[in-house]
N, C-alpha and C. Protein backbone atom coordinates (compact mmCIF):
# COMPACT_ATOMS: atom_id res chain seq x y z
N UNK A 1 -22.38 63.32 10.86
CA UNK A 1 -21.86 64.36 10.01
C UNK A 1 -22.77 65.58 9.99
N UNK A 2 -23.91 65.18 10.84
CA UNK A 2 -24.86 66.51 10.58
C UNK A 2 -24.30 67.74 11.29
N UNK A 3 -23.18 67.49 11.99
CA UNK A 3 -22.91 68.56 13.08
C UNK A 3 -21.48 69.23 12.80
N UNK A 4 -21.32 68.28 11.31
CA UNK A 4 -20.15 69.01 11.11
C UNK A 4 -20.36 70.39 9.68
N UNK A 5 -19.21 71.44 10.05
CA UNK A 5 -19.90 72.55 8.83
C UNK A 5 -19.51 72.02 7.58
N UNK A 6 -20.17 72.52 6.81
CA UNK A 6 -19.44 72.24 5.25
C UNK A 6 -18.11 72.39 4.79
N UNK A 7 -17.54 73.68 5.53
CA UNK A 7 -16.58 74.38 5.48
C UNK A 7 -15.22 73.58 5.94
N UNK A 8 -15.82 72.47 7.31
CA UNK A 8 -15.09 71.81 7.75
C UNK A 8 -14.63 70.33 7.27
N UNK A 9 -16.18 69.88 6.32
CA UNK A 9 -16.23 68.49 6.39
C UNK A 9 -14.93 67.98 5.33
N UNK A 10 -14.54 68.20 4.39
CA UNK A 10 -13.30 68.16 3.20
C UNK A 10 -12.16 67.80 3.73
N UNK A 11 -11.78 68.70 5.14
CA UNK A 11 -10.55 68.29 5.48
C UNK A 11 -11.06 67.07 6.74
N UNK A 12 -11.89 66.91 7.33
CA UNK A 12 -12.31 66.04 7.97
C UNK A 12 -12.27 64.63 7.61
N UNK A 13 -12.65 64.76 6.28
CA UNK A 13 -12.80 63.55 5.33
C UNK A 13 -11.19 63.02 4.87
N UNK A 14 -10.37 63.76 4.62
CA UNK A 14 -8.72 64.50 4.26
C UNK A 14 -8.54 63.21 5.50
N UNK A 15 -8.43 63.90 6.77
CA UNK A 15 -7.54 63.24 7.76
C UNK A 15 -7.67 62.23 8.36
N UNK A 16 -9.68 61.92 7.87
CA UNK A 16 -9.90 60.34 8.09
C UNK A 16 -9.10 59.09 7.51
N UNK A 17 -9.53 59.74 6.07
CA UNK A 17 -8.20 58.82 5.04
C UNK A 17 -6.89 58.70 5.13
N UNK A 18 -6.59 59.58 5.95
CA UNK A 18 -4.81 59.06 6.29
C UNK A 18 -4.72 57.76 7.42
N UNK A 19 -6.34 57.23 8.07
CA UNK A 19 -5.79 56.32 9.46
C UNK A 19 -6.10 55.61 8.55
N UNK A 20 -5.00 54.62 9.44
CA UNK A 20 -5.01 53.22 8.69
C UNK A 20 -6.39 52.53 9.50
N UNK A 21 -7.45 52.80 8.74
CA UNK A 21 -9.10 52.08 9.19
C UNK A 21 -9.76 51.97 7.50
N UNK A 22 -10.18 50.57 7.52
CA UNK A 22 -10.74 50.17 6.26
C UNK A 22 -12.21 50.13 6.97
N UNK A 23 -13.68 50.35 6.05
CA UNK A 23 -14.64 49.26 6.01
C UNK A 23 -15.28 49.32 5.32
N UNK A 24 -16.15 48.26 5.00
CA UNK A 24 -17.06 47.53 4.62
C UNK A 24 -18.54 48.59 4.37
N UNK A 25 -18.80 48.55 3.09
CA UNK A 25 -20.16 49.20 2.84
C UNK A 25 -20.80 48.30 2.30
N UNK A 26 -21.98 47.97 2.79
CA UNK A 26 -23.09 47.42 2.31
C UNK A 26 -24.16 47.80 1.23
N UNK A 27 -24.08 48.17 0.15
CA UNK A 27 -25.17 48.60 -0.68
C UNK A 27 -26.29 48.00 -1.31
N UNK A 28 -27.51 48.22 -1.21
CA UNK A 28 -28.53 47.35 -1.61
C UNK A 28 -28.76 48.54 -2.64
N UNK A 29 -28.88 47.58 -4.24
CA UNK A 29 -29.11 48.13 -5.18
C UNK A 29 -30.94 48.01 -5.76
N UNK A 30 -31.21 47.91 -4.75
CA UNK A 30 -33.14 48.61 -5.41
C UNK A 30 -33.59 49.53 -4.35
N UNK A 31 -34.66 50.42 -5.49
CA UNK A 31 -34.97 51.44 -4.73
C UNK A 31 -36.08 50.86 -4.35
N UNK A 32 -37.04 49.98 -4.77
CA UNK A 32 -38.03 49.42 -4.31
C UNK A 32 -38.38 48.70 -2.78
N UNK A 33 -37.03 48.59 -2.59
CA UNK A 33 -37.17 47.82 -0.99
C UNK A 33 -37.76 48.78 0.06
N UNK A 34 -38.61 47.88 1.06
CA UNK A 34 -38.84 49.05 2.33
C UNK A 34 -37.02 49.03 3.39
N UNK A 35 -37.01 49.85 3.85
CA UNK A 35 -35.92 50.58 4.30
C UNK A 35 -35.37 49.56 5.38
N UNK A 36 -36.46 48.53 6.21
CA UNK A 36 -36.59 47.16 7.54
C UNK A 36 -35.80 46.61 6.44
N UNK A 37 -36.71 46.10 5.09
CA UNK A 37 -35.71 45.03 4.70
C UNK A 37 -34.61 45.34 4.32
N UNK A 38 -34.49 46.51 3.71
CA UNK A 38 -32.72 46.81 3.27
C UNK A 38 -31.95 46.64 4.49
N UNK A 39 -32.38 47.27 5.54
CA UNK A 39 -31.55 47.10 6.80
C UNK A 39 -31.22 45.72 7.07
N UNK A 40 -32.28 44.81 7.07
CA UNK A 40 -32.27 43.17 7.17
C UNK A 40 -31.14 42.52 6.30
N UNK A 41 -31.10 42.86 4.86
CA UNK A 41 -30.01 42.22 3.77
C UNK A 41 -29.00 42.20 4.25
N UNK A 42 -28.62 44.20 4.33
CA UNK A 42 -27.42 44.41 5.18
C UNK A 42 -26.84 44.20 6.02
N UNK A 43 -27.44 44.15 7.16
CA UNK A 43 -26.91 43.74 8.68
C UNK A 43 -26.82 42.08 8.43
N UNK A 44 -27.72 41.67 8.05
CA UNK A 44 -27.19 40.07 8.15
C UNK A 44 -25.92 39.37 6.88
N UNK A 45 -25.92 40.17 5.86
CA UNK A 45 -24.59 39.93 5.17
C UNK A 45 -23.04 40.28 6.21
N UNK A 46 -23.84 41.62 6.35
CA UNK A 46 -22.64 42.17 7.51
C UNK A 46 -22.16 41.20 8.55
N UNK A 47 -22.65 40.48 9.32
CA UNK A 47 -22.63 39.57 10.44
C UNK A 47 -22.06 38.34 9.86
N UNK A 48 -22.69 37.96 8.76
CA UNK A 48 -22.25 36.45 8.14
C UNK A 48 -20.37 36.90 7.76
N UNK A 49 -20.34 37.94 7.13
CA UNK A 49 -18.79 38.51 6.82
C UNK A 49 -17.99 38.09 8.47
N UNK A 50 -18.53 39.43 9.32
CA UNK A 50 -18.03 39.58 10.55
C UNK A 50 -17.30 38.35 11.13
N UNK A 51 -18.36 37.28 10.88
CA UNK A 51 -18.27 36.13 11.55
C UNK A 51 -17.07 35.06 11.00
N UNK A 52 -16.70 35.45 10.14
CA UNK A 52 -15.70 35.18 9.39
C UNK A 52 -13.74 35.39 9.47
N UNK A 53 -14.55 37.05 9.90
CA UNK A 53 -13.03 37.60 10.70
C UNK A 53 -12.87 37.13 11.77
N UNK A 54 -11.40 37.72 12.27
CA UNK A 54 -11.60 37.59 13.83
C UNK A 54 -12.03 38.60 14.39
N UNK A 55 -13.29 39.01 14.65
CA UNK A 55 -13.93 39.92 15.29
C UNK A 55 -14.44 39.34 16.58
N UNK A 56 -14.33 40.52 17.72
CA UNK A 56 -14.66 39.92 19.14
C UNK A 56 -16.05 41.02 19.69
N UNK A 57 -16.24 41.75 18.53
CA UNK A 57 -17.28 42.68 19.28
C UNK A 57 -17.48 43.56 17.78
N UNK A 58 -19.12 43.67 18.04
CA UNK A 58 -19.98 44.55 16.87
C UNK A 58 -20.68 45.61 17.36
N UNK A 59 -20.48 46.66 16.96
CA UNK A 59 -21.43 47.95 17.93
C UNK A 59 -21.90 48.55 16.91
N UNK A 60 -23.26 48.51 16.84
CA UNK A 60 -24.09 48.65 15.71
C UNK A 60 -25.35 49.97 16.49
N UNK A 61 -25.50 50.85 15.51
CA UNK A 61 -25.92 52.22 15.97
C UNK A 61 -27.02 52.12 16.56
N UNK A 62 -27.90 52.38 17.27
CA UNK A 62 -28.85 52.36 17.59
C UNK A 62 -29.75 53.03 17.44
N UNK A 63 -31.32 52.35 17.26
CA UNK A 63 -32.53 53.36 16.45
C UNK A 63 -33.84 52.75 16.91
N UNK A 64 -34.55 53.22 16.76
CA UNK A 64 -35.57 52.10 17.26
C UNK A 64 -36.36 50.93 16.94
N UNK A 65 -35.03 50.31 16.09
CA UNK A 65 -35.80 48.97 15.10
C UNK A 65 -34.47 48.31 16.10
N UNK A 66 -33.76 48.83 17.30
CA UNK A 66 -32.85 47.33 18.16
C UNK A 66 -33.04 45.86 17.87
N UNK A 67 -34.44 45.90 18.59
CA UNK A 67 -34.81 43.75 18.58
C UNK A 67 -35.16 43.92 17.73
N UNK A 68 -35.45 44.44 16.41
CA UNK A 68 -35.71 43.81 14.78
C UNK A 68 -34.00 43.25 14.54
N UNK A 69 -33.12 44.41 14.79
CA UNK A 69 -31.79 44.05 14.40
C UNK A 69 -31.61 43.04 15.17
N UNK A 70 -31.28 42.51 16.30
CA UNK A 70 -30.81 41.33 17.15
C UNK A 70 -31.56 40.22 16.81
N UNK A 71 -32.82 40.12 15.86
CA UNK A 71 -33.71 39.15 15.28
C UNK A 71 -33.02 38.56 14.25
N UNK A 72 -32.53 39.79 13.34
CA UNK A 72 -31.54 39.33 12.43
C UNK A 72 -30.31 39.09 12.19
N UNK A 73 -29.69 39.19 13.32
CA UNK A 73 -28.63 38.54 13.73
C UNK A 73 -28.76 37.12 14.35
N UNK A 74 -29.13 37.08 15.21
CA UNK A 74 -29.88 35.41 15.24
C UNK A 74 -30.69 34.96 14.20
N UNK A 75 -31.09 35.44 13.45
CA UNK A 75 -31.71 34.47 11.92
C UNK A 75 -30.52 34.26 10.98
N UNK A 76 -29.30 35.23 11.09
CA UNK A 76 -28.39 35.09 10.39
C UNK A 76 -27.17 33.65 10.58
N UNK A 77 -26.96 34.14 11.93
CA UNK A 77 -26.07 33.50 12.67
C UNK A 77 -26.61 32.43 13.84
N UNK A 78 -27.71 32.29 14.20
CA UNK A 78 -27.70 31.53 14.86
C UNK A 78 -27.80 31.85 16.59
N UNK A 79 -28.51 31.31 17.54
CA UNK A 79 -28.17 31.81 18.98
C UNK A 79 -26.83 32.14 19.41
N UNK A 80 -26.08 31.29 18.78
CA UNK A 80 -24.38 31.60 19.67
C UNK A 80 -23.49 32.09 18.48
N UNK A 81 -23.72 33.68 18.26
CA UNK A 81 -22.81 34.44 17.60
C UNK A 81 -21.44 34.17 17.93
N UNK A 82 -20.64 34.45 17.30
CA UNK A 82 -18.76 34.01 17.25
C UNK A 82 -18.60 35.10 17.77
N UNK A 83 -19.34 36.39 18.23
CA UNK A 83 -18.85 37.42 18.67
C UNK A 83 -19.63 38.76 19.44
N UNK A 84 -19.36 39.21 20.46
CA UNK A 84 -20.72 40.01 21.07
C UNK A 84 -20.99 41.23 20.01
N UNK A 85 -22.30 41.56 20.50
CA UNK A 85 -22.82 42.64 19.45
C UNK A 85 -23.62 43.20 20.74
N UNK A 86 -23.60 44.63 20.06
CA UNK A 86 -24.57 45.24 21.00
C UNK A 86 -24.81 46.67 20.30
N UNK A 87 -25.98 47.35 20.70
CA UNK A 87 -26.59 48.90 20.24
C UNK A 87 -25.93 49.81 21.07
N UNK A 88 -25.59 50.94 20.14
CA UNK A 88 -25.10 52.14 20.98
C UNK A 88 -25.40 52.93 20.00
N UNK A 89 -25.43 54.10 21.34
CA UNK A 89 -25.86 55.75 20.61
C UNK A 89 -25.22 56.21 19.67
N UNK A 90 -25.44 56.93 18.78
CA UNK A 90 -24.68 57.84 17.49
C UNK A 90 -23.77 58.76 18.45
N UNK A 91 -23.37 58.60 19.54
CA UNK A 91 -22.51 59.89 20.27
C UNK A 91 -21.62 58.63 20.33
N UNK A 92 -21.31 58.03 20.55
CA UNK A 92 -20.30 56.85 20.86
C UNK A 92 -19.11 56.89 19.75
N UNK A 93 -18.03 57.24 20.33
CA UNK A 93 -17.23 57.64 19.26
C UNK A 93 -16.30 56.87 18.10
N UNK A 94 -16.55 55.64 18.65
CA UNK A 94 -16.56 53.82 17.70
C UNK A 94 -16.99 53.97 16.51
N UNK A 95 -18.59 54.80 15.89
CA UNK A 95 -19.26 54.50 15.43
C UNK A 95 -18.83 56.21 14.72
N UNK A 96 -18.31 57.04 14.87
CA UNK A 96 -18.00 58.31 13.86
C UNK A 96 -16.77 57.71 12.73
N UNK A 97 -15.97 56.96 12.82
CA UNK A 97 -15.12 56.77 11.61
C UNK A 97 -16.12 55.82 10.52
N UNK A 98 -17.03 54.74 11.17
CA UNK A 98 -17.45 54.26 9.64
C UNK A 98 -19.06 55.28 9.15
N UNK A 99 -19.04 55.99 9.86
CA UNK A 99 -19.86 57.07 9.84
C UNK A 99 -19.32 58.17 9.28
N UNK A 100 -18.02 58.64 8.63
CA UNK A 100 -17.28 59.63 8.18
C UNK A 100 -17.11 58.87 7.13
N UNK A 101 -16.71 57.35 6.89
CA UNK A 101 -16.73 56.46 5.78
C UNK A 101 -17.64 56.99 4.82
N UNK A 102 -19.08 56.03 5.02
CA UNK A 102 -20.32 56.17 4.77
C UNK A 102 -20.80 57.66 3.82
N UNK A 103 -20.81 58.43 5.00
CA UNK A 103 -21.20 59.60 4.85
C UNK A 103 -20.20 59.98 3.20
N UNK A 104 -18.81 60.06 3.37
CA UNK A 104 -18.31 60.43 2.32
C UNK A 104 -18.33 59.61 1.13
N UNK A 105 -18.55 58.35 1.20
CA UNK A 105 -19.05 57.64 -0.16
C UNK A 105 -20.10 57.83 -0.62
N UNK A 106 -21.37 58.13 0.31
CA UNK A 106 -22.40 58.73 -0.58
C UNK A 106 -22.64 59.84 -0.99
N UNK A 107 -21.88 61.10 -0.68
CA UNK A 107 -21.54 61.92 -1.35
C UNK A 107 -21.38 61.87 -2.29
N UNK A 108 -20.08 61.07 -2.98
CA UNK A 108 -19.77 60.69 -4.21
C UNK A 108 -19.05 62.36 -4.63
N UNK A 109 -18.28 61.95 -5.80
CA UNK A 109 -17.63 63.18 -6.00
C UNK A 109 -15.93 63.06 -5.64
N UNK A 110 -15.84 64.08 -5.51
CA UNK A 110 -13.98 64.52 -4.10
C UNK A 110 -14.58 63.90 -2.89
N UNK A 111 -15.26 63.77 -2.51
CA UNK A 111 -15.42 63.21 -1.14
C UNK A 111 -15.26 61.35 -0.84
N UNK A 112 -15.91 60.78 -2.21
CA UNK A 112 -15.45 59.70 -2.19
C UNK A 112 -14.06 58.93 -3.17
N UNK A 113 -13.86 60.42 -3.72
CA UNK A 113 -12.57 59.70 -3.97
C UNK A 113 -11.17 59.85 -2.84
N UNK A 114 -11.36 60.83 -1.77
CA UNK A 114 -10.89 60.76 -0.81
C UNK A 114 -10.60 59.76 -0.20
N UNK A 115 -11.68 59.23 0.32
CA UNK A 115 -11.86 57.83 1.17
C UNK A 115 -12.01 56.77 0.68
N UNK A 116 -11.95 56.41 -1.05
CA UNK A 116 -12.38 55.60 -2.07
C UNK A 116 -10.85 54.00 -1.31
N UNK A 117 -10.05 54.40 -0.35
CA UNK A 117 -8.81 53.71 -1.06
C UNK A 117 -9.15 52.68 0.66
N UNK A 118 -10.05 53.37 1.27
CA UNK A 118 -10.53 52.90 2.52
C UNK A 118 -11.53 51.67 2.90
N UNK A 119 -12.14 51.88 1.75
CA UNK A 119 -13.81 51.29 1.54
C UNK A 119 -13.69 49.90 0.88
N UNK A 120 -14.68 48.83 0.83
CA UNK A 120 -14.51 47.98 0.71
C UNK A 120 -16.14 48.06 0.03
N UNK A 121 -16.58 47.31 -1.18
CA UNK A 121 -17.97 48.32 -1.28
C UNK A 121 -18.72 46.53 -1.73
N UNK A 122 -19.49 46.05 -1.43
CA UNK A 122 -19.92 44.75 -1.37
C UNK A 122 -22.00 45.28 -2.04
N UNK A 123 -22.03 45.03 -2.92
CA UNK A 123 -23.36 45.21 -3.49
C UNK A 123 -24.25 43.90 -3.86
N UNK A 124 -25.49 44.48 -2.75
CA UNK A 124 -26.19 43.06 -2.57
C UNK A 124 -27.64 43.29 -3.63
């Protein structure tokens, strides 16, 4: 969302909420955590869910904590995930709708009541 203008982002947010695409936000409610472990709570709640659906593939953003994340996916789940996972770039265009999600729920405001009907909001 950093690349989108202000001017633009409202109706952006507008025409996201018309596709039929739900997901899943993860919120860790302390501010005290270091940022590894919040990521850790999250991603491995996330996966234990995932694993649940029928999901055949996870594409999870990439940063330079990768093998911390794939650590915790195997601590979560186990060597033989129910489903492939793999890191990809923030340009990968998979990863801009729960990224237009995101972005507009923490806004908060018109922005998440926009996308409020999309979100699924799970607080760990």
């Amino acid at each position: 969302m950093k690349s989108v203008s202000k001017k633009e982002t409202p109706k952006l947010v507008t025409e996201v909420a018309k596709l039929d695409a739900a997901s899943r936000l993860y919120v860790v409610k302390s501010g005290k955590m270091p940022e590894r472990s919040a990521r850790d709570l999250t991603l491995g709640a996330a996966v234990r869910d995932l694993a649940t659906l029928s999901v055949s593939r996870v594409l999870i953003e990439s940063c330079n904590q990768d093998w911390e994340d794939n650590r915790t996916i195997r601590d979560a789940l186990g060597a033989d995930a129910p489903f492939v996972y793999h890191h990809a770039s923030p340009s990968d265009p998979l990863l801009w709708l729960p990224d237009i999600h995101a972005w507009a729920w923490g806004r908060g405001g018109q922005m998440r009541a926009k996308i409020a009907h999309r979100i699924e909001v799970f607080t760990l």
